[in-house]
Protein backbone atom coordinates (compact mmCIF):
# COMPACT_ATOMS: atom_id res chain seq x y z
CA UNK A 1 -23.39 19.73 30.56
CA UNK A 2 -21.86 17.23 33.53
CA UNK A 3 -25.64 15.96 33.59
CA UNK A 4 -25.47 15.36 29.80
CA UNK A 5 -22.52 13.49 29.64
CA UNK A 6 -23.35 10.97 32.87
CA UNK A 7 -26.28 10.10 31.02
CA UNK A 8 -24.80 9.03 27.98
CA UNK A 9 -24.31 5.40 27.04
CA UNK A 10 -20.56 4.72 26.76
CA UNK A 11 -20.69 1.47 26.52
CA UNK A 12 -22.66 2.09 23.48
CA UNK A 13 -21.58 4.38 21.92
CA UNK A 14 -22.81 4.45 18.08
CA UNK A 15 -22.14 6.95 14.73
CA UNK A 16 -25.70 7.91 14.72
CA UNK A 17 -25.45 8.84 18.44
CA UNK A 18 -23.45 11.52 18.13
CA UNK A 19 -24.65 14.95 16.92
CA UNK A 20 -21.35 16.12 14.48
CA UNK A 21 -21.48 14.71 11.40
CA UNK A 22 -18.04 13.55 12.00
CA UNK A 23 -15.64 12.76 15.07
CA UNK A 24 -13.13 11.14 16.18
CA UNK A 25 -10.67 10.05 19.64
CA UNK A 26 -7.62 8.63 19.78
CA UNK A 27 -4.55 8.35 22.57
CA UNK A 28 -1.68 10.22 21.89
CA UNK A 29 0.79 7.79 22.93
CA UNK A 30 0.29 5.20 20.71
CA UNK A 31 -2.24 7.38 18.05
CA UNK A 32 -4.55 4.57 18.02
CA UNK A 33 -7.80 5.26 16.87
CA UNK A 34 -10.35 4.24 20.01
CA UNK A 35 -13.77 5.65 17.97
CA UNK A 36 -14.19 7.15 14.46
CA UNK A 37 -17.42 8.45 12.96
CA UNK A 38 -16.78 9.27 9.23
CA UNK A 39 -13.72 10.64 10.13
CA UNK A 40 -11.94 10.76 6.47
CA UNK A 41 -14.92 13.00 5.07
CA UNK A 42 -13.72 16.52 4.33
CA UNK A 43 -14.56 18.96 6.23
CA UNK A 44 -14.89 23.00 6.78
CA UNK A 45 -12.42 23.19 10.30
CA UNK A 46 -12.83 27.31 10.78
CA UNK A 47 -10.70 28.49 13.31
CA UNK A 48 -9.12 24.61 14.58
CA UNK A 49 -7.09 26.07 11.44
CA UNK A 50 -4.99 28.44 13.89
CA UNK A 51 -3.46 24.67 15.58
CA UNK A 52 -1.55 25.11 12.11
CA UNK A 53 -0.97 28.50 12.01
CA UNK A 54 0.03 28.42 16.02
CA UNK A 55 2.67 25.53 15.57
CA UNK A 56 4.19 26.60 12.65
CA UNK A 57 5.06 30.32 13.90
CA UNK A 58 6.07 28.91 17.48
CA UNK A 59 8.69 26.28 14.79
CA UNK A 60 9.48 28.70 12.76
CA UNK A 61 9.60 31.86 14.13
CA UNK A 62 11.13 33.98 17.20
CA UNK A 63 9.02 34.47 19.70
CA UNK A 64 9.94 37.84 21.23
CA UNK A 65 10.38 38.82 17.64
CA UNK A 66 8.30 42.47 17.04
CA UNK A 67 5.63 42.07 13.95
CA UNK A 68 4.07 45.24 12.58
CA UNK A 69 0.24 44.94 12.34
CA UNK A 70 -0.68 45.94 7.93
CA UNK A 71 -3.90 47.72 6.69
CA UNK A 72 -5.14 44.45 6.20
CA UNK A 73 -4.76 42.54 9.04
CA UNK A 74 -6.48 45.50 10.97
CA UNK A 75 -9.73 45.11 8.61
CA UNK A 76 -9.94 41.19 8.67
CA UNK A 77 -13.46 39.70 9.53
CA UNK A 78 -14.49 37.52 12.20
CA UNK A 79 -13.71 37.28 15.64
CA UNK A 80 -10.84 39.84 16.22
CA UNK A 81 -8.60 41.05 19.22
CA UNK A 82 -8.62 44.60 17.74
CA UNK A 83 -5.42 45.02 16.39
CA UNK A 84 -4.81 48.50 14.86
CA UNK A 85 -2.46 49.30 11.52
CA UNK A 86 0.65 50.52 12.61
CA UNK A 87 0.17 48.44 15.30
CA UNK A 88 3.69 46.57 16.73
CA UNK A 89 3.67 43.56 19.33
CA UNK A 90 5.49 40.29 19.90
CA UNK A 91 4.97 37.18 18.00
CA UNK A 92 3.95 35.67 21.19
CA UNK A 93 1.85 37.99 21.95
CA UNK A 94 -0.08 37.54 18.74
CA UNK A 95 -0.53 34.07 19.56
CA UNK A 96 -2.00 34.46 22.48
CA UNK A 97 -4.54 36.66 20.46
CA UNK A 98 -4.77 34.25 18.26
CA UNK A 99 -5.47 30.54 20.21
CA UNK A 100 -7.18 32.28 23.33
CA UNK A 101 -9.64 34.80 21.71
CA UNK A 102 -9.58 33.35 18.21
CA UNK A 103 -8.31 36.39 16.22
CA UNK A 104 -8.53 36.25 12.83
CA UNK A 105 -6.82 39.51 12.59
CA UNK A 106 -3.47 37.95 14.54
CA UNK A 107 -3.85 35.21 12.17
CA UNK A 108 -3.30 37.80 9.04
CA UNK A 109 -0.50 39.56 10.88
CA UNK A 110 1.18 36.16 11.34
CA UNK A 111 0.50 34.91 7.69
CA UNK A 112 1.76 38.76 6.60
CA UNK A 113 4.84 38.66 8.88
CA UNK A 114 6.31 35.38 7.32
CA UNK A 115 5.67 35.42 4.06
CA UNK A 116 3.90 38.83 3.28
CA UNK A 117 0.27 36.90 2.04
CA UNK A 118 -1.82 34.85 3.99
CA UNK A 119 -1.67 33.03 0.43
CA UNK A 120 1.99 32.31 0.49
CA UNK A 121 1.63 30.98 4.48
CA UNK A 122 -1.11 28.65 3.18
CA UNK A 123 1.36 27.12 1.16
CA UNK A 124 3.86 27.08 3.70
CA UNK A 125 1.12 25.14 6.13
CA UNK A 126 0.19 22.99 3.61
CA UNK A 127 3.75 21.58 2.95
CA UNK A 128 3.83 21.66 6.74
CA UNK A 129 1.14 19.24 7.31
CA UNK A 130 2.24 16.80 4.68
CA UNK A 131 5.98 16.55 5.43
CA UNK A 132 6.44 16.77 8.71
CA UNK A 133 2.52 15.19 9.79
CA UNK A 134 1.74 12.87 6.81
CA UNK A 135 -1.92 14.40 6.52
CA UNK A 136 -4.00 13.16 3.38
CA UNK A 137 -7.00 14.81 2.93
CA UNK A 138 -6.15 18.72 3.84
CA UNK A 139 -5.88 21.79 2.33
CA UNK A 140 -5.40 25.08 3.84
CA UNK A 141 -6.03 28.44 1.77
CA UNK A 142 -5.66 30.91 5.21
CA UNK A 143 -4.18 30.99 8.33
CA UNK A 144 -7.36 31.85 10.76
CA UNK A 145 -10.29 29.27 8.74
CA UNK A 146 -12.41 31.75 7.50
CA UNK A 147 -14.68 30.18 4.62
CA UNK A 148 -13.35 29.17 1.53
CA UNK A 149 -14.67 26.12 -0.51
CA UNK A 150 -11.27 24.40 -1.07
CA UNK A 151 -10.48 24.75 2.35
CA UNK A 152 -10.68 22.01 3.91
CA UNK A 153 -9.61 19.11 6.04
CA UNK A 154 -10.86 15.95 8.32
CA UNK A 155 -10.98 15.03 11.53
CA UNK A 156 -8.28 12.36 10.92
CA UNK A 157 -5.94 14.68 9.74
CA UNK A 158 -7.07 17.28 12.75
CA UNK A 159 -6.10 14.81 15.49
CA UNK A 160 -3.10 13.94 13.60
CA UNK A 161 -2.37 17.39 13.29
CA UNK A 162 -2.90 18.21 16.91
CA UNK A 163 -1.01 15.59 18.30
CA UNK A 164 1.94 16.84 16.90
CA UNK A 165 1.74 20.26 18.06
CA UNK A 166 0.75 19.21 21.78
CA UNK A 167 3.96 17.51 21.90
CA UNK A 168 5.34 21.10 21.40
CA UNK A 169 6.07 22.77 25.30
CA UNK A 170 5.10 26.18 24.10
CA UNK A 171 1.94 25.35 22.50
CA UNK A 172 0.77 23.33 24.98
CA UNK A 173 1.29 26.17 27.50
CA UNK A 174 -0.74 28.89 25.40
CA UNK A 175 -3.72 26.44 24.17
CA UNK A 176 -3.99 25.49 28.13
CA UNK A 177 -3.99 29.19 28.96
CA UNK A 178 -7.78 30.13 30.77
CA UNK A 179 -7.58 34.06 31.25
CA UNK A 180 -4.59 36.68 30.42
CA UNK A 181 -4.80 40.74 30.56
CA UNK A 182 -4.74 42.06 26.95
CA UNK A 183 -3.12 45.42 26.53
CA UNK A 184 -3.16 46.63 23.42
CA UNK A 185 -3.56 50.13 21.73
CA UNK A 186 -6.53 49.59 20.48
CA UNK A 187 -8.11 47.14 22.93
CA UNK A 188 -8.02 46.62 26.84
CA UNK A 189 -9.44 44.08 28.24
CA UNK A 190 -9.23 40.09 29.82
CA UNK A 191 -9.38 37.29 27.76
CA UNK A 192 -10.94 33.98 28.31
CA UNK A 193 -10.24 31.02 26.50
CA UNK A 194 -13.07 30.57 24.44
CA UNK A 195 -12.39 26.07 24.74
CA UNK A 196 -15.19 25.85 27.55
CA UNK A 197 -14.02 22.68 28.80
CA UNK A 198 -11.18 23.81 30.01
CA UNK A 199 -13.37 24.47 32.71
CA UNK A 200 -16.37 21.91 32.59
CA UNK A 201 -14.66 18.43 31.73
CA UNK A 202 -11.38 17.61 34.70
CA UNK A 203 -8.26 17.00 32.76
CA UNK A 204 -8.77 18.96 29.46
CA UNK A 205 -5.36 20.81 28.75
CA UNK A 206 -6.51 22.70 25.41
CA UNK A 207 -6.95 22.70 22.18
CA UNK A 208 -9.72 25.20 19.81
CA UNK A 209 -12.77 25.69 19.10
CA UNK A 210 -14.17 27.37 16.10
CA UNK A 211 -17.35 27.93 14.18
CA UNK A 212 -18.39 29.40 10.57
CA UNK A 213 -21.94 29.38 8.85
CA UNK A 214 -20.70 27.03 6.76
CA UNK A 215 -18.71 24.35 8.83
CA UNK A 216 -20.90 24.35 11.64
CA UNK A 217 -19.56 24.09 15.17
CA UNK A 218 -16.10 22.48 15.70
CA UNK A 219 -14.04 21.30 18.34
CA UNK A 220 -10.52 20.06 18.79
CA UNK A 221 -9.98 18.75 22.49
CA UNK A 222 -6.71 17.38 24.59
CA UNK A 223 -7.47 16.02 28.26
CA UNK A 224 -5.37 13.81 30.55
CA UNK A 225 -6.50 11.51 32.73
CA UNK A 226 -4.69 8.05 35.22
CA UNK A 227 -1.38 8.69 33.09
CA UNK A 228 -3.31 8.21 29.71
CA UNK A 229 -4.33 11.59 27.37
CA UNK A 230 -6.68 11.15 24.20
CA UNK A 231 -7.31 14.38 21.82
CA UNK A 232 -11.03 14.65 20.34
CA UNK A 233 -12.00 16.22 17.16
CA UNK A 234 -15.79 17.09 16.19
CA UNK A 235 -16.58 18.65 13.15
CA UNK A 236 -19.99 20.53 12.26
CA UNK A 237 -22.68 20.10 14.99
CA UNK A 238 -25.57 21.90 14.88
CA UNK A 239 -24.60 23.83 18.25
CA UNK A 240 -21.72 24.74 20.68
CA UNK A 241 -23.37 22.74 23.58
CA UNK A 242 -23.69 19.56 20.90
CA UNK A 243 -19.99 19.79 20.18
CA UNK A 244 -18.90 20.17 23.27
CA UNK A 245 -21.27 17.06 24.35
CA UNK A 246 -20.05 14.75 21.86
CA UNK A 247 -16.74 15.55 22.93
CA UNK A 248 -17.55 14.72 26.53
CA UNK A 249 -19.13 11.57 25.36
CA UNK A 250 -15.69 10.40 23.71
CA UNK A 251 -13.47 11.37 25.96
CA UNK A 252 -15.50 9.48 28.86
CA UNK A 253 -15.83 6.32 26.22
CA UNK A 254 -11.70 6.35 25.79
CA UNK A 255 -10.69 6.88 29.32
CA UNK A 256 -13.14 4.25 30.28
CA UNK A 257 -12.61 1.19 28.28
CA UNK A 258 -8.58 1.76 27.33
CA UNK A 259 -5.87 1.48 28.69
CA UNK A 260 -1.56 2.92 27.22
CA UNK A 261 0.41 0.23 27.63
CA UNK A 262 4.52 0.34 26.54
CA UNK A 263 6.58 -2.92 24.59
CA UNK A 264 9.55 -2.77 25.69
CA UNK A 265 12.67 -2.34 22.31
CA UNK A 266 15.15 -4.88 22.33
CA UNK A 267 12.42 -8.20 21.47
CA UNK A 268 13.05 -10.24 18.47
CA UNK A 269 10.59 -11.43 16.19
CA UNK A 270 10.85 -13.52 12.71
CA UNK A 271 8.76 -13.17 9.80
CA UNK A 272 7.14 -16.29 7.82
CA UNK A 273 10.34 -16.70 5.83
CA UNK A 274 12.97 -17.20 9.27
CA UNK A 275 14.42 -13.64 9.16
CA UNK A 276 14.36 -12.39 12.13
CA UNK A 277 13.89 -8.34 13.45
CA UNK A 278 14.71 -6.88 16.32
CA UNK A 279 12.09 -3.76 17.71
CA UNK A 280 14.55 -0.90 17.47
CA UNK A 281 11.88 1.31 19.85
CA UNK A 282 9.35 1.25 22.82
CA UNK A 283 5.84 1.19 21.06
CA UNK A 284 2.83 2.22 22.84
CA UNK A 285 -0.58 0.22 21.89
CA UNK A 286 -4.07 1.38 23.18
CA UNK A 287 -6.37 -1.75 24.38
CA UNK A 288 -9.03 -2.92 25.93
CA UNK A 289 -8.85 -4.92 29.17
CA UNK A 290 -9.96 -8.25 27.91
CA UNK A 291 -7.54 -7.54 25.00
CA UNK A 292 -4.27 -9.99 24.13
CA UNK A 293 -1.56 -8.07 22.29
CA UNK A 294 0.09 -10.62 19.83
CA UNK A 295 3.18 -9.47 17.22
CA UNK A 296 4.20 -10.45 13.97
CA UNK A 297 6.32 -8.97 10.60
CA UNK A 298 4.15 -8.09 7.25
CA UNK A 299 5.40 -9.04 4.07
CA UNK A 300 6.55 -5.19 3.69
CA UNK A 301 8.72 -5.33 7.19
CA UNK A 302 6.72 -3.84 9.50
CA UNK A 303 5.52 -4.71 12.64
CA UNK A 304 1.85 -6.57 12.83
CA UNK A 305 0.40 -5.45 16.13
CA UNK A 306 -2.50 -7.53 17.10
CA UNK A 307 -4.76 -6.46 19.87
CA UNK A 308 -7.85 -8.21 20.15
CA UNK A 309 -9.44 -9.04 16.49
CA UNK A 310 -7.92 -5.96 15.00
CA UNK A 311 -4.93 -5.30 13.62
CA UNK A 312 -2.53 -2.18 13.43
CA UNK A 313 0.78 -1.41 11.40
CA UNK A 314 3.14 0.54 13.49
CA UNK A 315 5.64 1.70 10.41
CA UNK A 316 9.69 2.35 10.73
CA UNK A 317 9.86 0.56 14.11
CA UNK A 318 11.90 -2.62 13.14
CA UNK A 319 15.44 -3.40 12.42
CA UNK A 320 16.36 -6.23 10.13
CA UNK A 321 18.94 -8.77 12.17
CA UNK A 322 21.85 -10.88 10.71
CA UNK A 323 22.71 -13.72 12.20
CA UNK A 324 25.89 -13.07 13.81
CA UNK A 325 23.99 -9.73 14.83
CA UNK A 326 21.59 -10.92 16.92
CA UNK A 327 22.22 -8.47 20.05
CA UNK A 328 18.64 -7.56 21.80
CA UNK A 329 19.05 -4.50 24.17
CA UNK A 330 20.07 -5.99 27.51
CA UNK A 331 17.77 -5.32 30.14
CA UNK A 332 18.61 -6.05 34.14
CA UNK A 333 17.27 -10.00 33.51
CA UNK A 334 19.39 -10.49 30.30
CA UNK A 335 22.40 -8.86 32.86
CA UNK A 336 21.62 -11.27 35.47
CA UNK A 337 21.67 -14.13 33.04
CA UNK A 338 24.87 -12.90 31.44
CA UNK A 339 26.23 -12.88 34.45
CA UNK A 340 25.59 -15.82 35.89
CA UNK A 341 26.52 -17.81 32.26
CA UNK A 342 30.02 -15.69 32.71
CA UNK A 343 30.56 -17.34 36.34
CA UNK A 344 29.41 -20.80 35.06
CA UNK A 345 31.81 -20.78 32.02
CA UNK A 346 34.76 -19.53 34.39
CA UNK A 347 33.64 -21.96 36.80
CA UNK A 348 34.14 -24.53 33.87
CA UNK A 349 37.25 -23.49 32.84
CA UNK A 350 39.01 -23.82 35.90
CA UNK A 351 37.46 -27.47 36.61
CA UNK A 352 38.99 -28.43 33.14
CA UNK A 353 42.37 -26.88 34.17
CA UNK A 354 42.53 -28.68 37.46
CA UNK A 355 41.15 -32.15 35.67
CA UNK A 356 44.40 -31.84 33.25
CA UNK A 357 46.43 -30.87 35.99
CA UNK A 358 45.77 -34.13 37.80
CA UNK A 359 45.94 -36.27 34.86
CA UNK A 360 49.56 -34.63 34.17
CA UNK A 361 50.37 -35.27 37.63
CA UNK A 362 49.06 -39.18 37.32
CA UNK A 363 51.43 -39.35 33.86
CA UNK A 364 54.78 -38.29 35.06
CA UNK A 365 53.42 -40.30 38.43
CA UNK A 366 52.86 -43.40 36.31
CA UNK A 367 56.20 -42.98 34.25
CA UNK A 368 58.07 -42.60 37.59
CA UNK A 369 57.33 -45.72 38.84
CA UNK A 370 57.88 -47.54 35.43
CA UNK A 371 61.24 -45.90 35.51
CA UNK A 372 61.93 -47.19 38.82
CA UNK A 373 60.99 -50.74 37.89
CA UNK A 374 63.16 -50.54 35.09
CA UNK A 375 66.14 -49.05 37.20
CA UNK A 376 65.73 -51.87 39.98
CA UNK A 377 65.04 -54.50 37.27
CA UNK A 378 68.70 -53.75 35.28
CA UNK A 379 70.39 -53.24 39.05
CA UNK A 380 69.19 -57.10 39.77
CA UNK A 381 70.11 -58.22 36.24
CA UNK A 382 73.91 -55.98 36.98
CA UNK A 383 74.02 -57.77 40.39
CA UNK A 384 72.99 -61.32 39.02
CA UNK A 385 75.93 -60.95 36.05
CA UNK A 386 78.53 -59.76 38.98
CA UNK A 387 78.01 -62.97 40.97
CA UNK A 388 78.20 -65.37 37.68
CA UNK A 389 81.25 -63.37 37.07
CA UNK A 390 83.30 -63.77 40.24
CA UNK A 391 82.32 -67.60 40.40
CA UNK A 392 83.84 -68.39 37.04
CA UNK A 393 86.43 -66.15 38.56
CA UNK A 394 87.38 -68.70 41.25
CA UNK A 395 87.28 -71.37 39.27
């Protein structure tokens, strides 16, 4: 498989050069899109459909919570991790079952456990996925993917979907799980995650595999690499091995030719009018290294990210400013700056106090010795008068 993927192309990498119908990578960071291959096409997903079921019940439920296995989650089809009616275990432990070995019949006992019908929790993942994820094109009628014509989904919505739940501790820890010891009463054995590349591609941390008649082999894959993780989704090659090298084949064509970077909150930017906006949070933008990142405001208030020839919308990310609002988070350069135009201004002020001091002083100084002129002037004029007075005296 290593010998596979070294000898593919990355640099160019084309639709018609992959063997899924459709695929898709993108970083998780920023959700950029890096590659797409018909990736809004709807899609059979088999068992990528237990990411739903998986987040949802680690959300919603309790995980040491016991869940009684029914008569019908014992007899579901499929892969299975032999659960028997009657049956009692731990939520977790179900899920476990369920991401690791694929059991559909966990899936049912899950489905049955919060809301009694694996028809009722396909509602509740459906309202799931569109509320809290924003998918478009997906429909769920089960929780373990099993055919059914109308249900369906697309690798868009997959990585969407996946992204979310990776950012979730405890799912991350179970999809990323290689081997456990099952004990069950009606099975005994070791599991092993059925996600080969957890062992054959460094840096993959989950997510599911799956595979029907109908939707051909898929794949749903998470992998980290130099600070920067990407999650790729492959839906209906003709073979395990294809999947898994398409997958490969993305993953080496993301980590290779992108780069995560951060802008910073706090920066202002004005839209073609004058109003101006102030980025309210750190965005994360996926680019090549030749790229230029460039910002600007729509006409609907959002933020323009440019990067390269392309450009994305990153929504709910900008706050509108008034003018005598204008206050950009303050980072250690804007401190410095304030701090220096503090000393200056304090600095100022005490010049101008010393400057008035001084020209007080040089008043009263100036009306002092105009006093005194006046004082010795009318003392002359007294003494002149006293002489003219004591000579008319005498005579």
């Amino acid at each position: 498989m290593f010998i596979m993927s070294n000898a593919y192309d990355i640099h160019a990498l084309e639709p018609e050069e992959l063997f899924s119908e459709t695929a898709i990578v993108i970083d998780t960071k920023s959700g950029d899109i890096l590659y797409e291959k018909d990736s809004d096409r709807k899609m059979y997903p088999a068992s990528i459909t237990k990411i739903v079921t998986a987040i949802i019940a680690i959300e919603d439920g309790d995980l040491q919570e016991i869940v009684t296995v029914s008569k019908n989650a014992r007899n579901q089809d499929g892969s299975r991790v032999y659960l028997l009616e009657g049956e009692q275990l731990t939520l977790e432990k179900l899920l476990l079952g369920l991401m690791i070995n694929s059991g559909n019949d966990a899936g049912t006992a899950i489905a049955e456990h919060f809301d009694r019908s694996e028809r009722a929790f396909a509602k509740r993942m459906n309202t799931f996925v569109k509320e809290k994820i924003g998918t478009e094109d997906t429909n769920f009628t089960n929780p373990h993917g099993l055919f059914h014509p109308d249900h369906v989904t697309t690798a868009k919505d997959m990585a969407k979907i996946t992204n979310y739940a990776m950012k979730n501790d405890t799912f991350r820890e179970i999809v990323g799980t290689k081997v456990i010891d099952w004990v069950g009463e009606g099975w005994e054995t070791t599991l092993y995650n059925h996600h080969r590349l957890l062992w054959d591609y460094e840096g993959t941390t989950g997510v599911k595999n799956g595979y029907v008649p109908e939707s051909g082999h898929t794949l749903v894959t998470s992998a980290q690499k130099n600070g920067m993780e990407l999650i790729a989704v492959t839906m209906n090659a003709s073979s395990k091995y294809y999947s898994y090298y398409d997958t490969m084949a993305l993953l080496d064509y993301g980590f290779q030719n992108f780069t995560t970077e951060m802008i910073n909150k706090g920066q202002l930017l004005a839209d073609a009018m004058g109003q101006e906006y102030m980025l309210a949070k750190n965005i994360y933008v996926a680019k090549q290294e030749d790229d230029s990142i460039k910002l600007a405001v729509s006409k609907d208030k959002q933020l323009v990210v440019q990067i390269g020839n392309e450009e994305k919308i990153k929504e709910d990310v900008l706050v509108e400013q008034k003018k005598n609002d204008l206050n950009p988070v303050p980072s250690k350069n804007t401190n410095v700056s304030a701090s220096i135009e503090l000393q200056v201004e304090k600095e100022s002020n005490f010049i101008t106090i010393v400057l008035v001091f001084i020209g007080l002083c040089m008043i009263i100084l100036i009306v002092s010795v105009f006093q005194k002129k006046r004082r010795r002037k009318k003392m002359q004029e007294r003494y002149t008068h006293s002489i003219a007075y004591s000579r008319r005296s005498r005579n």
